[in-house]
Protein backbone atom coordinates (compact mmCIF):
# COMPACT_ATOMS: atom_id res chain seq x y z
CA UNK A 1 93.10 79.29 116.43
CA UNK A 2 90.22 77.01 116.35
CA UNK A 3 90.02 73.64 114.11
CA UNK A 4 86.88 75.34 112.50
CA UNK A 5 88.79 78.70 111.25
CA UNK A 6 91.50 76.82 109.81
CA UNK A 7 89.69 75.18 107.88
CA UNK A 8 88.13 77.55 106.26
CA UNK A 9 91.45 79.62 105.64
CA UNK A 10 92.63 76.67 103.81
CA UNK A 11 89.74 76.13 101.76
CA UNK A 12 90.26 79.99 100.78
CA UNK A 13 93.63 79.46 100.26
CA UNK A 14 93.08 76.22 97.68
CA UNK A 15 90.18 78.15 96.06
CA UNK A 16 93.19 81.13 95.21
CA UNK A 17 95.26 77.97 93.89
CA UNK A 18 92.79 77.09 91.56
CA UNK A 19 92.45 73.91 93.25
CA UNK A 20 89.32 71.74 91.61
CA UNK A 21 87.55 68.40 91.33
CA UNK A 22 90.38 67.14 88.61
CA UNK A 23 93.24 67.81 90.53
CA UNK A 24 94.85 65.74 93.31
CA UNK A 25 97.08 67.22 95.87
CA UNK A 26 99.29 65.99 98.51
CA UNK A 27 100.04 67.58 102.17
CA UNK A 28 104.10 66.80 102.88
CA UNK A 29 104.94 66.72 106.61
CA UNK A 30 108.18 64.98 108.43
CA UNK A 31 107.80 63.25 111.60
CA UNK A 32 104.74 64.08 114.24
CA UNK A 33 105.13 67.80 112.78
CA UNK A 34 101.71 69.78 111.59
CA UNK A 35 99.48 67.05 112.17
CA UNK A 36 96.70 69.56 112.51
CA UNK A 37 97.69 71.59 108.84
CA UNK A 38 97.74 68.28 107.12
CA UNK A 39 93.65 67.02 108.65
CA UNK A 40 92.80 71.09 107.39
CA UNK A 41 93.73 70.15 103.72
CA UNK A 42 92.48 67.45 103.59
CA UNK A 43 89.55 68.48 104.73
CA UNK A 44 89.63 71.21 102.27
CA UNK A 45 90.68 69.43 99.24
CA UNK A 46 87.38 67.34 99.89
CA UNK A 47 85.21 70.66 100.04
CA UNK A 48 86.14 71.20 96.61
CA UNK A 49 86.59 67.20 94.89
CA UNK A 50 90.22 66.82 94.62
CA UNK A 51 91.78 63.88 95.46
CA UNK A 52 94.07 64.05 98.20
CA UNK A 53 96.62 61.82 100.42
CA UNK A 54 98.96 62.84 103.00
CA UNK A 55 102.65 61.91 102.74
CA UNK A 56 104.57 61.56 106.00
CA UNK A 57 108.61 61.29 105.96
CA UNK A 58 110.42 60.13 108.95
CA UNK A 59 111.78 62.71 111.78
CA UNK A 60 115.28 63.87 111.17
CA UNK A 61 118.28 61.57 112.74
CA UNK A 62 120.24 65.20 112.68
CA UNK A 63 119.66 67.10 115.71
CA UNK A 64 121.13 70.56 113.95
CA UNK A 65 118.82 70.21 110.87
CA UNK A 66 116.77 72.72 111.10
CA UNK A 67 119.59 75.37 110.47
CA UNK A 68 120.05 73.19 107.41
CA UNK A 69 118.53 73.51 104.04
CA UNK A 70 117.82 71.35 101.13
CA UNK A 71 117.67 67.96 102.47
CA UNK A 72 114.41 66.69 104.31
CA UNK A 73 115.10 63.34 103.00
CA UNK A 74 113.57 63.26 99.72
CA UNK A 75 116.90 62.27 98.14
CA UNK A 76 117.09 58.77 99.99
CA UNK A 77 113.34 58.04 99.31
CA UNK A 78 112.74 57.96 95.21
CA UNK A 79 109.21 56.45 95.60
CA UNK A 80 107.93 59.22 97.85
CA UNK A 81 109.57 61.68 95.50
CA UNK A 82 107.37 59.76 92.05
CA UNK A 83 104.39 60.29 94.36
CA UNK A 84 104.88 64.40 94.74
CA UNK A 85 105.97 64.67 91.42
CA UNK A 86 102.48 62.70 89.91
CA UNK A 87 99.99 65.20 91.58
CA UNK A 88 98.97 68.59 90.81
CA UNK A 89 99.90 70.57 93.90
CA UNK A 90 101.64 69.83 96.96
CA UNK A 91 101.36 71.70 100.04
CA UNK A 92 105.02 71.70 101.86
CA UNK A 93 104.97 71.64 105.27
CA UNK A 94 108.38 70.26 105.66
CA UNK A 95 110.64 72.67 104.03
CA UNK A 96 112.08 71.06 101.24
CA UNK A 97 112.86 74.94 99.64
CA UNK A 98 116.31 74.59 97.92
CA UNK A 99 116.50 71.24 97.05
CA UNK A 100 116.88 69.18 94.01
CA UNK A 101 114.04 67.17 94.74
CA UNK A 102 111.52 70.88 95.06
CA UNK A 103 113.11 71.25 91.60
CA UNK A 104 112.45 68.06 90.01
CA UNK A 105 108.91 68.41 91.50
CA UNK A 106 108.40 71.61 89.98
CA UNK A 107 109.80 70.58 86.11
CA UNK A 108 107.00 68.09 86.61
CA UNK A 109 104.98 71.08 86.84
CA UNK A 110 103.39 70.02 90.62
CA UNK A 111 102.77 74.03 92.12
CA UNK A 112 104.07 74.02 95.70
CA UNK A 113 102.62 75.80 98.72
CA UNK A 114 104.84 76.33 101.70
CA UNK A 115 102.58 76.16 104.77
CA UNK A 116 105.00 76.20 108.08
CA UNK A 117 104.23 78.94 109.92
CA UNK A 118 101.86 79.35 113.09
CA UNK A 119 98.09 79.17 112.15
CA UNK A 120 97.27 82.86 113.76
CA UNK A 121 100.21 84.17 111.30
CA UNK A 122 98.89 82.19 108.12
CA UNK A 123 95.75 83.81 109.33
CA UNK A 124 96.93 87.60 109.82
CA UNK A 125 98.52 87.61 106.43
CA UNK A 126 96.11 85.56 104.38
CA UNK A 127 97.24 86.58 100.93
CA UNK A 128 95.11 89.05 98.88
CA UNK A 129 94.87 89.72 95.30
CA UNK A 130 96.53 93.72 95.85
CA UNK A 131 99.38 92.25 97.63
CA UNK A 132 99.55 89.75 94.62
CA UNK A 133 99.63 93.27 91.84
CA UNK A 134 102.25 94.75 93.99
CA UNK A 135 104.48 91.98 94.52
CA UNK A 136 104.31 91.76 90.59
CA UNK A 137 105.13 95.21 89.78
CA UNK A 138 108.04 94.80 92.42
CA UNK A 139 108.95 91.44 90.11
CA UNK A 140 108.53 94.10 86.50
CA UNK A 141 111.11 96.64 88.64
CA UNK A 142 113.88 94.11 89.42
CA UNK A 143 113.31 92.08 86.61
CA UNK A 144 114.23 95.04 84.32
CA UNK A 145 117.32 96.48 86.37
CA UNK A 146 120.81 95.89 85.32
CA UNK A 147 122.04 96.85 89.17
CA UNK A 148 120.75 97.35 92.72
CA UNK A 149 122.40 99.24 95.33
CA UNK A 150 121.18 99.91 98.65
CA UNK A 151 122.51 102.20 102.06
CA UNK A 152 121.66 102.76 105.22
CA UNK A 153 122.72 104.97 108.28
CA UNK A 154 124.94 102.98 109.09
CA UNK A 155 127.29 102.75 106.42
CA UNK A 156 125.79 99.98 103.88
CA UNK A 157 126.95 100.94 100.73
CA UNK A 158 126.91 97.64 98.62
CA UNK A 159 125.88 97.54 94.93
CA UNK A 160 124.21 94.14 92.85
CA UNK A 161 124.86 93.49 88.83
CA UNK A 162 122.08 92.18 88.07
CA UNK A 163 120.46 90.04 84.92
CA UNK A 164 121.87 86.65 85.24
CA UNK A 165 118.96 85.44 87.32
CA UNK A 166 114.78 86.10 86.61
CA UNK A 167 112.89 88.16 89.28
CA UNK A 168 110.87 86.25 91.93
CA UNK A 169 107.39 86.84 93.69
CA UNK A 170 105.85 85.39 96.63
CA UNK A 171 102.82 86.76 97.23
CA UNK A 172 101.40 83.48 99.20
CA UNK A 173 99.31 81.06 96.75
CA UNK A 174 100.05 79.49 93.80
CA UNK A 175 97.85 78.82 90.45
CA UNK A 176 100.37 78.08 88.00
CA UNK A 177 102.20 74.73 87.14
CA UNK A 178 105.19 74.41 88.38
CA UNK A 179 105.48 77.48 90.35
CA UNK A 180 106.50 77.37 94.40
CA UNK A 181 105.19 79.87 96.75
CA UNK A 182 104.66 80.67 100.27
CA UNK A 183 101.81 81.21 102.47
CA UNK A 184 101.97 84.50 104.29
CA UNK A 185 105.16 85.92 102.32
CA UNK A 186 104.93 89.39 100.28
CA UNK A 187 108.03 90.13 98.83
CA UNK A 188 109.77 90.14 95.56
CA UNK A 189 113.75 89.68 94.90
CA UNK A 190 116.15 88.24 92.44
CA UNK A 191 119.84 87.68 92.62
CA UNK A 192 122.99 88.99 91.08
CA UNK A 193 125.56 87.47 88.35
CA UNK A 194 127.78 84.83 90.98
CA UNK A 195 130.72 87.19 91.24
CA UNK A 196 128.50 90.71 90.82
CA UNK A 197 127.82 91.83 94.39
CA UNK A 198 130.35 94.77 95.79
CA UNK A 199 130.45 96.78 98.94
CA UNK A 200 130.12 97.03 102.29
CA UNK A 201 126.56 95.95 104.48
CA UNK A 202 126.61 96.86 108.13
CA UNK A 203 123.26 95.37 109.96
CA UNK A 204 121.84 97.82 112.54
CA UNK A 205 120.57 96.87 115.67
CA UNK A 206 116.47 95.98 115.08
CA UNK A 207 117.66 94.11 112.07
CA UNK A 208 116.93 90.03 112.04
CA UNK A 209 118.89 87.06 111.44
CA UNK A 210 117.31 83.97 109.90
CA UNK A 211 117.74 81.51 110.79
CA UNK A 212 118.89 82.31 114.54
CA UNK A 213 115.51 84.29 114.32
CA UNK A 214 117.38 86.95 116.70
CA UNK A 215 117.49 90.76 116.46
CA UNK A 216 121.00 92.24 115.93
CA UNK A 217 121.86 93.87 119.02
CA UNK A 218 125.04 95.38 117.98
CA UNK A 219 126.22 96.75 113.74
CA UNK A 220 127.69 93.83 111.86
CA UNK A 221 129.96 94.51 108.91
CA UNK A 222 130.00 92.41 106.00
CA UNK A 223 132.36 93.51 103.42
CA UNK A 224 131.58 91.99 100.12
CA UNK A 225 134.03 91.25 97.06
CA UNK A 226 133.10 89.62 93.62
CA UNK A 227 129.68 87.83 95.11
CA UNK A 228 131.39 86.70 98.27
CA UNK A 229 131.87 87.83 102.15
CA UNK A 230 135.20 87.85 103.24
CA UNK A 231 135.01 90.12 106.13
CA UNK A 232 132.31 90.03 109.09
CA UNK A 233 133.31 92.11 112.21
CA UNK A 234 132.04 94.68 114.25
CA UNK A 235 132.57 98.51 113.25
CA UNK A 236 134.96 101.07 114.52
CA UNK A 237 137.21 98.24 116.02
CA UNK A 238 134.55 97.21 118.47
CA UNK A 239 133.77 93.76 118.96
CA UNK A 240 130.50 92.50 117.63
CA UNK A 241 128.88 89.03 119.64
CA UNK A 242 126.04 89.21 116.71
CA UNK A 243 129.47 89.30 114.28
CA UNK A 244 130.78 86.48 115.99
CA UNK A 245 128.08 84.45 115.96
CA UNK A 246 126.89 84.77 112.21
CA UNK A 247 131.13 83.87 111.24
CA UNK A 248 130.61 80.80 113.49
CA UNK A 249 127.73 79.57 111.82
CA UNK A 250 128.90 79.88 108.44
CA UNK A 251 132.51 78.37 108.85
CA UNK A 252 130.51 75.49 110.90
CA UNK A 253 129.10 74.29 107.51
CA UNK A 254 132.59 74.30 106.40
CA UNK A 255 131.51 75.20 103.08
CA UNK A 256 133.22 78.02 101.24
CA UNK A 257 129.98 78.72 99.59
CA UNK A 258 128.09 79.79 102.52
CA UNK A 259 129.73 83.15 102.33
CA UNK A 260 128.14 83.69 98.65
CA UNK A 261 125.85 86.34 97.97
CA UNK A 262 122.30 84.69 97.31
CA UNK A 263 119.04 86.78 96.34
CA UNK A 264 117.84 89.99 97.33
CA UNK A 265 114.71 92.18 97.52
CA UNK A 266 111.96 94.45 99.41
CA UNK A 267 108.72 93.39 101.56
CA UNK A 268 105.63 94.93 100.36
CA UNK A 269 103.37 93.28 103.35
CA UNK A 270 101.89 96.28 105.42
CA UNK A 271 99.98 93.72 107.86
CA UNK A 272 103.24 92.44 108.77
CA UNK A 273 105.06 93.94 111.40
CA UNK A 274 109.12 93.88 112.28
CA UNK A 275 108.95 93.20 115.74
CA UNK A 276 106.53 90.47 115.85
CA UNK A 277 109.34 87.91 115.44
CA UNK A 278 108.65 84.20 117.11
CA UNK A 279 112.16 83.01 118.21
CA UNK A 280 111.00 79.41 116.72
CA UNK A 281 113.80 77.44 114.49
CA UNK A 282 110.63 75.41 113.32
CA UNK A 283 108.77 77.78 111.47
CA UNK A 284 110.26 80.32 108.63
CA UNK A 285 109.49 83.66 109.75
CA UNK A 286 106.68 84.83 106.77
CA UNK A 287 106.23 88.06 109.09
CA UNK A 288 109.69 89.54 109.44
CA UNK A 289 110.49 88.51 105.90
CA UNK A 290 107.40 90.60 104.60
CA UNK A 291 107.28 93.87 106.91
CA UNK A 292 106.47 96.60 104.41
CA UNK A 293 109.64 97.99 102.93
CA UNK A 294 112.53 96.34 104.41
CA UNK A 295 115.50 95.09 102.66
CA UNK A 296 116.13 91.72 102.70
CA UNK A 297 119.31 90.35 101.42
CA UNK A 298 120.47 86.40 101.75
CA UNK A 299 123.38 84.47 101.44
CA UNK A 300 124.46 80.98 100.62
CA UNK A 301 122.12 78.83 98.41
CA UNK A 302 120.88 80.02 94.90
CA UNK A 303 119.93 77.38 93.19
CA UNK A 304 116.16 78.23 93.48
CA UNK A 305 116.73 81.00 91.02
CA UNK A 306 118.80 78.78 88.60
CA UNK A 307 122.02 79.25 90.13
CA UNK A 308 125.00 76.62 91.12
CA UNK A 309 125.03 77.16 94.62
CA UNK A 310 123.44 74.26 96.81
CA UNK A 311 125.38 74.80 99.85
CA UNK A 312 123.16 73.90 103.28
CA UNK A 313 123.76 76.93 105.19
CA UNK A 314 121.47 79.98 104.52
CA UNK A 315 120.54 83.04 106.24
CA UNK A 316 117.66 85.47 105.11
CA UNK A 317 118.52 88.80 106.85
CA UNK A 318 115.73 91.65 106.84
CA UNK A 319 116.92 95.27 106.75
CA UNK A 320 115.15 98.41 108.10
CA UNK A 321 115.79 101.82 106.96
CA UNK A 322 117.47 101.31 104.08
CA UNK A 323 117.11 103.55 100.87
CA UNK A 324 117.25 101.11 97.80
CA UNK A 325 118.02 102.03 93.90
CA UNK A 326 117.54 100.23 90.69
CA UNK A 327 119.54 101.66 88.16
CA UNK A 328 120.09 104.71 90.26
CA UNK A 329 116.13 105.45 90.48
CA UNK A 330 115.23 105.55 94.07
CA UNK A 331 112.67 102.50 94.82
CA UNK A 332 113.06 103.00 98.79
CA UNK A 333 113.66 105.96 100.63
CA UNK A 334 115.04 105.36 104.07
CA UNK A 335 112.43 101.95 104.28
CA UNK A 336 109.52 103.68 102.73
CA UNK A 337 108.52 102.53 99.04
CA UNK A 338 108.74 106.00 96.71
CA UNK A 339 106.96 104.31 93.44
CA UNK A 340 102.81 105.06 93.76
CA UNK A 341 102.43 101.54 92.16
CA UNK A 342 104.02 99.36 94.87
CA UNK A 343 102.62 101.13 97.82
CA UNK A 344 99.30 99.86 99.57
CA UNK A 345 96.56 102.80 99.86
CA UNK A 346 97.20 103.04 103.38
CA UNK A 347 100.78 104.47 102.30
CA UNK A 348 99.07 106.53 99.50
């Protein structure tokens, strides 16, 4: 995409964030990454009087830390951290999502935008005010459930007690204080009590594995007990590679935690498509996290819903197919969304 388009996708973008001539905003990057997001904000934050600077951490030492989460050196760097916390809005494109410094900047009520993906996928799903009223009626549905439980054809059978955590929305800008989003996500999810997710979840091939950004290739059993995974294998006593790999790069953190249960939900994003999936550990995946009506469930970290776990090692794994329930009324039938309210007109 051309310098010239960009632009003017991010000046859309800030003008949805409410962005204005008394605000100052700051464009996060780490090491040569971006460079070309950060000179579009800019650009755009001049269009429309804000002040704004550009804040540039070092490039990691680790070689392995982009399957990490949490730490993009904030913690070591206080003076940076007073700088993001003193604006208005900071567009991430870094990845600081789960950490205690996104947290602190968000009590200071700074909004966050997430920009990390490829400029032609920013530009695909450029957020829209329906997606935003359907995301938020997805938020209204988990938010008053006491338990989710979804299946598939494959034997996924796993239930969620829900209403220790609040109900999220990403819908891809931001106007409110304090509040993080995501540019090209549209999804909504929450999480369960710590030790309230049950059952079995077996991942079917065409299912994807953040942050490997691979496609299962062969069904992956999880069995589930009290909020944690303490089975992965490969069903009907064949062996699984996709299995073996996902148990390898959990006990690698050698965190217990990583096999916790994190957050759960549904894309509502009809633009975005399943198999479009860039096999890049740089960039987060908006598009296969957003495909219209797949189940995405997560494990490891919580702590961006309130919880206690902070553990580095995270996956996001997108479901197809699956027939969801909250509070035993259907929500998705076999992938498709069955309430009138969350489904695009297309759908209709």
């Amino acid at each position: 995409m051309n310098r010239t388009m960009f632009n003017a996708l991010c000046l859309e973008q800030l003008k949805l964030s409410a962005v204005n001539e008394a605000e100052t905003l700051a464009v996060l990057t780490r090491g040569d990454e971006r460079a070309d997001y950060v000179d579009s904000f800019l650009w755009a934050a001049q269009q429309l009087g804000a002040q704004a600077f550009h804040l540039r951490l070092p490039a990691p030492m680790d070689t392995e830390a982009a399957w990490k989460v949490g730490d993009i050196g904030l913690a070591s760097n206080p003076l940076a951290l007073e700088a993001l916390k003193s604006v208005d809005m900071v567009i991430d494109c870094a990845l600081m999502l789960f950490s205690l410094e996104q947290l602190a900047i968000q009590e200071a009520g700074t909004r966050i935008l997430t920009a990390i993906d490829p400029m032609s996928t920013l530009a695909k799903l450029f957020p829209t005010t329906e997606l935003r009223e359907r995301v938020e009626l997805s938020q209204q549905y988990l938010a008053k459930a006491r338990s989710l439980r979804f299946t598939n054809a494959f034997g996924t059978d796993v239930t969620y007690r829900l209403g220790a955590y609040p109900a999220m929305a990403e819908y891809g800008y931001t106007d409110t204080p304090g509040r993080w989003d995501n540019w090209g996500c549209g999804f909504a999810f929450t999480g369960a009590y710590d030790d309230g997710v049950d059952g079995t979840i077996v991942l079917a091939p065409g299912d994807i594995v953040h942050p490997f950004n691979k496609y299962v290739q062969s069904p992956v059993k999880f069995t589930i007990e009290s909020g944690f995974i303490v089975d992965i294998r490969g069903v009907d006593g064949h062996t699984s590679l996709d299995a073996d790999m996902i148990r390898a790069f959990i006990e690698g953190f050698d965190d217990p935690r990583g096999f916790g249960m994190s957050h759960v939900g549904w894309g509502l994003d009809e633009r975005a498509q399943w198999y479009l999936m860039r096999e890049d550990p740089s960039v987060i995946g908006v598009e296969t996290r957003s495909f219209y009506g797949n189940v995405m469930i997560s494990t490891g970290p919580n702590n961006e819903l309130g919880g206690p776990n902070d553990t580095p090692c995270h996956l996001d794994i997108p479901m197809r197919d699956c027939s969801l329930y909250l509070d035993d009324e259907l929500i998705l039938d076999a992938g498709a969304l069955v309430p009138a309210d969350l489904r695009p007109t297309s759908h209709q």
